[in-house]
Every structure is written in C-alpha cells, then in structure tokens.
Protein backbone atom coordinates (compact mmCIF):
# COMPACT_ATOMS: atom_id res chain seq x y z
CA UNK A 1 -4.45 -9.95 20.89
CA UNK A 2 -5.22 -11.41 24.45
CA UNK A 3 -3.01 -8.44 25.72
CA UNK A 4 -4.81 -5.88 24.47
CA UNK A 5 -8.39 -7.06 24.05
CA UNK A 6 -7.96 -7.08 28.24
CA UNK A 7 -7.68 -3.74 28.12
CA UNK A 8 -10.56 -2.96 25.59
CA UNK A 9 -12.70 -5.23 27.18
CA UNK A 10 -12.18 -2.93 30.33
CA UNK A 11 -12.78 0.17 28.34
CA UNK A 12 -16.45 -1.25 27.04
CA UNK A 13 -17.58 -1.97 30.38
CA UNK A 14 -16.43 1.45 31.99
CA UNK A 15 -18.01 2.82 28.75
CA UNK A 16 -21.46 0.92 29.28
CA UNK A 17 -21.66 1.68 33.32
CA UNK A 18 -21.51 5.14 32.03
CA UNK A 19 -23.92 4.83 29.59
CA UNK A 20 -26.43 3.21 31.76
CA UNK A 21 -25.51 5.86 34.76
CA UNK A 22 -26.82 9.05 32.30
CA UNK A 23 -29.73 6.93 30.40
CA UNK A 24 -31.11 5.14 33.54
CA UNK A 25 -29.75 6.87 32.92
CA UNK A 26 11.60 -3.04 1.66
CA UNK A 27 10.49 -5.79 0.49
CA UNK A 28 10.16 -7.28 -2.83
CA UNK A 29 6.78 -6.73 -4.90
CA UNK A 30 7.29 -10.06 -6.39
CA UNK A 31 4.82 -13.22 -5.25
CA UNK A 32 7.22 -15.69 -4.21
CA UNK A 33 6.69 -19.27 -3.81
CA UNK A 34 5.83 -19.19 -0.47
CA UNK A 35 3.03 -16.49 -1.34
CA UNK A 36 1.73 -18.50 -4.00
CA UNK A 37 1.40 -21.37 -1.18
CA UNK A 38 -0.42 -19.19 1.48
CA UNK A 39 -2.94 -17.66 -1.37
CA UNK A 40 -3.90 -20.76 -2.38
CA UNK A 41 -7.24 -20.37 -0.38
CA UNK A 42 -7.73 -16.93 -1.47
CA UNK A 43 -10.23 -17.75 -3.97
CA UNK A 44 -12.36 -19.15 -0.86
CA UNK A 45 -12.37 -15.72 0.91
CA UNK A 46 -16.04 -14.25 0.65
CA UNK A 47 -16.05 -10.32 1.44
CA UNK A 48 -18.72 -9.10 4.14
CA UNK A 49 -20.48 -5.90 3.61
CA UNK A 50 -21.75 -4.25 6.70
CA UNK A 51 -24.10 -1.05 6.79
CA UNK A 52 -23.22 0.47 9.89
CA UNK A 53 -25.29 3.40 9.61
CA UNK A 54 -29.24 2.84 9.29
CA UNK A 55 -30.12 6.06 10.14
CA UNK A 56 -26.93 8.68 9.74
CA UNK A 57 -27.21 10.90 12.85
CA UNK A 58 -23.98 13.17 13.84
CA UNK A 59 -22.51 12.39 17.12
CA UNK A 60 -22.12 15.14 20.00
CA UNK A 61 -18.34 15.66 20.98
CA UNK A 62 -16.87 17.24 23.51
CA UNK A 63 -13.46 17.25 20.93
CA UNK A 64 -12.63 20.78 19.04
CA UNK A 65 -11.27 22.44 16.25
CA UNK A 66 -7.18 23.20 16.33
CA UNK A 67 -4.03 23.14 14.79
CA UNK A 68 -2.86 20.05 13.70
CA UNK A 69 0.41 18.35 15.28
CA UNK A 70 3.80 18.86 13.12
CA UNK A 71 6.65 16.46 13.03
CA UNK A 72 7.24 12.78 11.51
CA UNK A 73 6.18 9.68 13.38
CA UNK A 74 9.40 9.42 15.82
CA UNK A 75 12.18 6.40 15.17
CA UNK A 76 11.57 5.38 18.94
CA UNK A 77 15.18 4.37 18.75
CA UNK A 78 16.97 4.10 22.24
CA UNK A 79 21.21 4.56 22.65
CA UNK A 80 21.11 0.82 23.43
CA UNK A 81 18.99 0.10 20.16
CA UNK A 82 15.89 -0.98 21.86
CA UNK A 83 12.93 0.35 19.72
CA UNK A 84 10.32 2.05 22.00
CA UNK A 85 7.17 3.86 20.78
CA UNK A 86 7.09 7.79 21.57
CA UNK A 87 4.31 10.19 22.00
CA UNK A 88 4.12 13.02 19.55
CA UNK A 89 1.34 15.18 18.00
CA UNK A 90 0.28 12.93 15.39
CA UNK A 91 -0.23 12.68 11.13
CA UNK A 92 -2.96 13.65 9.15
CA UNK A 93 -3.55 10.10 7.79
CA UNK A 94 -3.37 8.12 10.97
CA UNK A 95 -6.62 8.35 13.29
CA UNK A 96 -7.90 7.66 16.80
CA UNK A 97 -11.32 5.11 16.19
CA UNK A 98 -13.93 6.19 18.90
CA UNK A 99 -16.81 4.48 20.33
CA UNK A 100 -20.10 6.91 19.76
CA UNK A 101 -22.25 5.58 22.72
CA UNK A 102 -25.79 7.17 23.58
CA UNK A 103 -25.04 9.88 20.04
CA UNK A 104 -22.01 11.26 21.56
CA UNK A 105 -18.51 10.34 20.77
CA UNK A 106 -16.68 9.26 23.80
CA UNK A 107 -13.27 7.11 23.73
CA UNK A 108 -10.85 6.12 21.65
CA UNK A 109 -10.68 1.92 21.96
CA UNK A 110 -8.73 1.75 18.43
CA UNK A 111 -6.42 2.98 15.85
CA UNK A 112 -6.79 4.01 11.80
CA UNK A 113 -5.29 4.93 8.75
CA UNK A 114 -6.53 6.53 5.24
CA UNK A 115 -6.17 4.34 2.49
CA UNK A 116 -6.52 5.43 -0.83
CA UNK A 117 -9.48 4.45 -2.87
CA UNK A 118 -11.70 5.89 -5.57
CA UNK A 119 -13.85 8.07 -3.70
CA UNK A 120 -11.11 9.16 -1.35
CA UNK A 121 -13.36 8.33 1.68
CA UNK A 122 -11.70 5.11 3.36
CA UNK A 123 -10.37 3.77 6.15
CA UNK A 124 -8.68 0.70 7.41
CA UNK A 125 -8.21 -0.66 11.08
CA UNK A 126 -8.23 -4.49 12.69
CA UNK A 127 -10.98 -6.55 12.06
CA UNK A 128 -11.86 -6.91 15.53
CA UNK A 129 -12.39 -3.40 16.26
CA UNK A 130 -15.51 -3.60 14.11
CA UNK A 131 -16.51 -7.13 14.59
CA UNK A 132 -16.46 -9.38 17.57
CA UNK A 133 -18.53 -12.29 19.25
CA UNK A 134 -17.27 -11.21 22.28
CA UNK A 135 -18.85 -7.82 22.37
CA UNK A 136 -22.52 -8.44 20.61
CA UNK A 137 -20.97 -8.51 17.07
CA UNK A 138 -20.56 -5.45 14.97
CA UNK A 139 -19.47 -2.17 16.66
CA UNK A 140 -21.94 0.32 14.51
CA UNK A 141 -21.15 3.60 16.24
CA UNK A 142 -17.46 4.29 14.82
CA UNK A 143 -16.21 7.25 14.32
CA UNK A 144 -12.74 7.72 13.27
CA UNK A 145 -10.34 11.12 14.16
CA UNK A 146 -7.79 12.11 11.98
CA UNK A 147 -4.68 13.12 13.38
CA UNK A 148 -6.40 13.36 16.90
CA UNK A 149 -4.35 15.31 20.24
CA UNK A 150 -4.80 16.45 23.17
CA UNK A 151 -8.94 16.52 22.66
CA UNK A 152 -8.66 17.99 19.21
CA UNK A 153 -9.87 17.04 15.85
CA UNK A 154 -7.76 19.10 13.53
CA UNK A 155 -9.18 17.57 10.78
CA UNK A 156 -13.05 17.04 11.55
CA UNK A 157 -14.47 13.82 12.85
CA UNK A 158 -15.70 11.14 10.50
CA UNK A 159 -18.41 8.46 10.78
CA UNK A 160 -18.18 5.01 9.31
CA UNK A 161 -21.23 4.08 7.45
CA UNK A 162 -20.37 0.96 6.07
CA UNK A 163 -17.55 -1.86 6.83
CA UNK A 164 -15.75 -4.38 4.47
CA UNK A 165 -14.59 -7.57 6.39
CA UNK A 166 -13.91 -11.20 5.30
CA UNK A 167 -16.33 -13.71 6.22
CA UNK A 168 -13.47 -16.10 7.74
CA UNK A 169 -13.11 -13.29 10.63
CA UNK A 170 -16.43 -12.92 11.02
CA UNK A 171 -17.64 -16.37 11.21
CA UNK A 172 -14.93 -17.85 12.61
CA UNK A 173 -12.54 -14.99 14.51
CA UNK A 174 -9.64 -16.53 11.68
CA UNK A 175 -6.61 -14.82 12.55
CA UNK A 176 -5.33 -14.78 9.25
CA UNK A 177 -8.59 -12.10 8.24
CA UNK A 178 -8.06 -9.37 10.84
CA UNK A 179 -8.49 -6.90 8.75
CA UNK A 180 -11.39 -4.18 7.95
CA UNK A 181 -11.94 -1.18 5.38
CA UNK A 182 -14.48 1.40 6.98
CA UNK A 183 -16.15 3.57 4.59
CA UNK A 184 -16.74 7.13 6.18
CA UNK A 185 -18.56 10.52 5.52
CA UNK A 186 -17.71 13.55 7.45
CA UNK A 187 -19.65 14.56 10.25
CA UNK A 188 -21.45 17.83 9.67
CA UNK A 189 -21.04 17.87 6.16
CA UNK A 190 -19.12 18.83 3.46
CA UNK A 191 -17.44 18.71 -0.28
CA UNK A 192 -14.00 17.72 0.01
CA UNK A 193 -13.07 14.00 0.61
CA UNK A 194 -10.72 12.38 3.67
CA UNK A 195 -8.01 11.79 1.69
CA UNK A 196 -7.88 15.11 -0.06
CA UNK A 197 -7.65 16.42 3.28
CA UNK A 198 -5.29 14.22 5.02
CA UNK A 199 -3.52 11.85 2.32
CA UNK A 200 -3.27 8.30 2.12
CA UNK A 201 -1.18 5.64 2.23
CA UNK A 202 -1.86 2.92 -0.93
CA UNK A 203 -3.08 -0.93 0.22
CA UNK A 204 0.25 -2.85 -1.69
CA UNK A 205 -0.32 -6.95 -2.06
CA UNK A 206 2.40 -8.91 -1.44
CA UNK A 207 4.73 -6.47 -0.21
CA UNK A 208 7.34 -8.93 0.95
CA UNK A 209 8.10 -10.55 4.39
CA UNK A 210 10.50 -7.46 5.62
CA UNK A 211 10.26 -4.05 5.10
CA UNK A 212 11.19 -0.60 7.39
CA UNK A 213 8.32 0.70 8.46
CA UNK A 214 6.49 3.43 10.65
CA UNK A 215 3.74 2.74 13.01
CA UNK A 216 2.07 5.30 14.51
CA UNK A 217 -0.99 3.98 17.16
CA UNK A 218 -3.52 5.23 20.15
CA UNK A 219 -2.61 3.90 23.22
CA UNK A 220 -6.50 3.64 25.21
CA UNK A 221 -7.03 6.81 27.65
CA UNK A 222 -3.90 8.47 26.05
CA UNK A 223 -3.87 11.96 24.62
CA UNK A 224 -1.34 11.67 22.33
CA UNK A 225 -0.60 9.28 19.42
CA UNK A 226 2.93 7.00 19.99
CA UNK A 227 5.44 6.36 16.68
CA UNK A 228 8.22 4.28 16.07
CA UNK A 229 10.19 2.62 13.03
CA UNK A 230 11.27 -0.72 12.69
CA UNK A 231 11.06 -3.27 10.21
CA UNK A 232 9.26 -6.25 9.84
CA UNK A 233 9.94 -10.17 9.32
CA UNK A 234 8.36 -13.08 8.66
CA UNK A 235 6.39 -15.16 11.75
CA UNK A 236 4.41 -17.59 9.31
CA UNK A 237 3.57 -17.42 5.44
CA UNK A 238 -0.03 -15.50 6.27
CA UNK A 239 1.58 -13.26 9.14
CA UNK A 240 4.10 -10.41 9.45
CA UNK A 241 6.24 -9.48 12.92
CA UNK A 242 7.53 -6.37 14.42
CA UNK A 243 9.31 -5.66 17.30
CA UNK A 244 8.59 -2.10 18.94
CA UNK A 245 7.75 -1.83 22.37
CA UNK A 246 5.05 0.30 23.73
CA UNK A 247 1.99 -0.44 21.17
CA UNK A 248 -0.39 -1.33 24.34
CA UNK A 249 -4.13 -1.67 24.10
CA UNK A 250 -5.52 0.81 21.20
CA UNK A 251 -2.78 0.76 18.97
CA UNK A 252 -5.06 -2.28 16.96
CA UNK A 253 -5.64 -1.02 13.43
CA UNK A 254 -2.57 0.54 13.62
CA UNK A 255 -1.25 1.24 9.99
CA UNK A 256 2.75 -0.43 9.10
CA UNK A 257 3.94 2.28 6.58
CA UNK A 258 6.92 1.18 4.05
CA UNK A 259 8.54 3.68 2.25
CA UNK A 260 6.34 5.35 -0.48
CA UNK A 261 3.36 5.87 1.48
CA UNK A 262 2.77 2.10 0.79
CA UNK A 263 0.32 0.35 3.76
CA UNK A 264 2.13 -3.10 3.97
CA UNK A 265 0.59 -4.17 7.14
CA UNK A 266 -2.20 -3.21 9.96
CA UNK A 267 -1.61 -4.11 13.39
CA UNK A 268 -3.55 -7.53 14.54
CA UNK A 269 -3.85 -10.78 13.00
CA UNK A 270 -1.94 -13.33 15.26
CA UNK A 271 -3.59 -13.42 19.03
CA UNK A 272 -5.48 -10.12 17.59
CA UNK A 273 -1.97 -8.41 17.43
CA UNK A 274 0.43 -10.35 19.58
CA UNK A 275 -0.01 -11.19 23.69
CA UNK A 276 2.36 -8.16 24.97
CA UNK A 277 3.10 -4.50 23.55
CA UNK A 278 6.62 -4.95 22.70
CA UNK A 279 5.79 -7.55 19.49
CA UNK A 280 3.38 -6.93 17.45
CA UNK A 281 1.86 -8.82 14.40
CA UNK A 282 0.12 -8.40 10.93
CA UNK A 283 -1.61 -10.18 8.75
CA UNK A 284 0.07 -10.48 5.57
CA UNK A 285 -1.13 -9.05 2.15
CA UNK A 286 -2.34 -11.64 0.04
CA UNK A 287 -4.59 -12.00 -2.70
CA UNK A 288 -7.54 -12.86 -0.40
CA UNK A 289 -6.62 -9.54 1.80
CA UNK A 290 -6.77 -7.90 -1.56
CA UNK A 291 -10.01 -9.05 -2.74
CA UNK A 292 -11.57 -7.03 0.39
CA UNK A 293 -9.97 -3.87 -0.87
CA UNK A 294 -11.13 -4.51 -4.32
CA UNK A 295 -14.64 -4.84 -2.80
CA UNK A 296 -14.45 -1.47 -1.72
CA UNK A 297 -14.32 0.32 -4.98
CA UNK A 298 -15.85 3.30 -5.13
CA UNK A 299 -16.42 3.64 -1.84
C-alpha cells in the first residue's frame, strides 16, 4: 500500500533516530470456477519459515496492566451511508503489532488478529509487516498486543518467535502473497495459550467474493483501535475490496471478520492494501493462502 507504507516508512526512521540518540546512544463456501482458475498456481506456492527469535529475551515496556475495553467493533455507518472507521476500546482477538527496538517495545507500525490453530498460540497480519526489501528484510523484534488502549495491555504482551510467509512475497514482493502467520509465546511466562485468553477467529478458504464484515485496525501514533462494517466485493480473482474510510497507515494486518468468527480476509495484498484509507484490499483465500496456514500446524 503506497499510502500507508509512507507513513510506516516515517515511523522506522523516527524509530531508528531514536534508537541511535539513546545507544550512541456472506459468501458462498463453494470453489467456483473462477477460484478453480486463480488456484491453479497454488501448487507452486512454497511456504517460508522464519525463526524470529534466536535468543528469546522479554522486551521492556512502558505499557501496563488494565481493564480491557467493552463494546463491539462499531458499524462506522454515517446518516448519509458513508462508512467511516470509529475509535473504540478494542477486542480481545484483534492486536496492535509493535516494533521492539534496543529490548524495549516502542510503537505500534501494524495491526493483528488471533487465528485459531492447534496450539492456540497464532497470529496473522500483512506480509509486509514482517518482511520487506525495503526495510533490511525480516522485522525480528515483533511483538503483538491484544486488545491494546490507551497504553494498556489488558491481555499481556506477546512475542513472535517464528513467521510463516510464502516465498512469492518474499522473493518477489507478489501482491497476491501478502499474507503472514506469526507464531507467539507470552512475554513473562505462563500456562494458558492466546487464544484461550482472547478467542479466535478461524482462517476459512474460499470464502466467496462478498461477505459483511468487521474490521477493526491501529491507526500509527493512535491510542485507540478504529472499527467499522462493510462488506466486501470482488477487485480481481486473487483479491478482495472494501470500502471503509479511515483505515490509514497501521491498520495493515488488519483482520476482515464474516459472520461466525470466520477470518475471510487480512488487510493488504493489492498496492500493500490499497493507495488511500477509504478502500482497502485483501488477498483472497485460496488454496495456496491455505497451504501457509496448514504449515503452521501445531504451532
């Protein structure tokens, strides 16, 4: 997304100044024909695993404990029925994705959702919030904030350790691969799992060109989380479109939630999510997207 990646390449040089300043300091479940067409090269896609963490240190925060927010992601709907995001408190599922620079989690550049696997520990955001050319390559120091306000981490703060990305977006930026699955642990310890904590929304393949959905995202420097509903179409046979304004830079990775807690889309794809913040894009879920989230089993 040209749009946005403007405004998260300004947030990863404000980020690295001040690094070096302290260290120098609805729709049908069916494959239709159209599907069959655009997963034709799906037996092609080779999955990229990533270890993220070498050495597992927890990050310093400046973020605390609190209450969680209350209330559903909002509609967004205006009397003239314009769809704006609004900001609210936030979900247990959907996330803030951090930078950790210098072992101390700083900001938010990104947004994640819980999606439920085996082990109940995994996440899923854009592709290029975890890999890009243009910023060295892999982003290793992720740490992703459940249901994060107004400096609090109701729910703990979680680190990736390893990520899950097709080879066509890291080789080759391929729009039609946006897409990542971050594997997490929880920072500080503990027994119980992400998703038994927060809940999850399940990865559905081929979930059909339109469907009403919720999108909740992380607007960069904002406190709050913005929501809105709206409902998707088709923009190609490998990409999905939604029309919501107010999804600016950090609302990449953002989760599109059909009814059913089913994850039909995640915001990116085309132009890395679209070139403004009132249309937004997705890849679609096809059997190649699929085989990524198989590759995670377990984790």
């Amino acid at each position: 997304m040209k749009h946005r990646r403007h405004g998260l390449l300004l947030a990863i040089t404000a980020l690295a100044l001040s690094v070096s300043a302290t260290a120098c300091s609805g729709g049908s479940s069916g494959q239709s024909a159209e599907a069959s067409s655009a997963s034709s090269s799906a037996a092609a896609a080779k999955v990229v695993t990533h270890v993220m963490e070498t050495n597992p240190v927890d990050p310093h925060t400046i973020l605390r404990s609190g209450a969680p927010g209350t209330g559903p992601i909002p509609t967004g709907a205006g009397p003239d029925g314009k769809v704006t995001a609004q900001p609210f408190d936030g979900v247990p599922k959907v996330g803030a994705v951090f930078f950790s620079v210098g072992g101390a989690v700083s900001a938010h550049y990104c947004t994640g959702s819980v999606v439920h696997s085996a082990s109940g520990n995994l996440i899923v955001t854009a592709g290029h919030c975890v890999y890009d050319k243009l910023f060295a390559g892999w982003q290793n120091h992720v740490v992703f904030v459940p249901g994060y306000h107004d400096d609090i981490a109701p729910y703990g703060l979680w680190a990736a350790t390893e990520a899950y990305v097709d080879a066509g977006w890291v080789n080759k930026q391929d729009a039609d691969s946006d897409i990542a699955f971050l594997k997490v642990r929880k920072v500080g310890g503990g027994t119980q799992t992400l998703e038994s904590i927060t809940g999850a929304d399940t990865f559905t393949t081929w979930p059909g060109y339109e469907n009403a959905v919720s999108v909740a995202a992380y607007p960069l420097t904002a406190s709050k989380p913005v929501g809105c509903a709206s409902k998707t179409k088709k923009a190609s046979d490998t990409q999905l479109e939604l029309d919501c304004s107010g999804l600016p830079d950090g609302a990449s990775g953002s989760p599109f939630i059909a009814s059913g807690d089913r994850l039909v889309g995640v915001l990116g794809g085309y132009e890395k999510g679209g070139n403004t913040p009132d249309t937004s894009y997705s890849i679609y879920f096809t059997d190649k997207i699929a085989k990524i989230y198989r590759a995670t089993a377990g984790s």
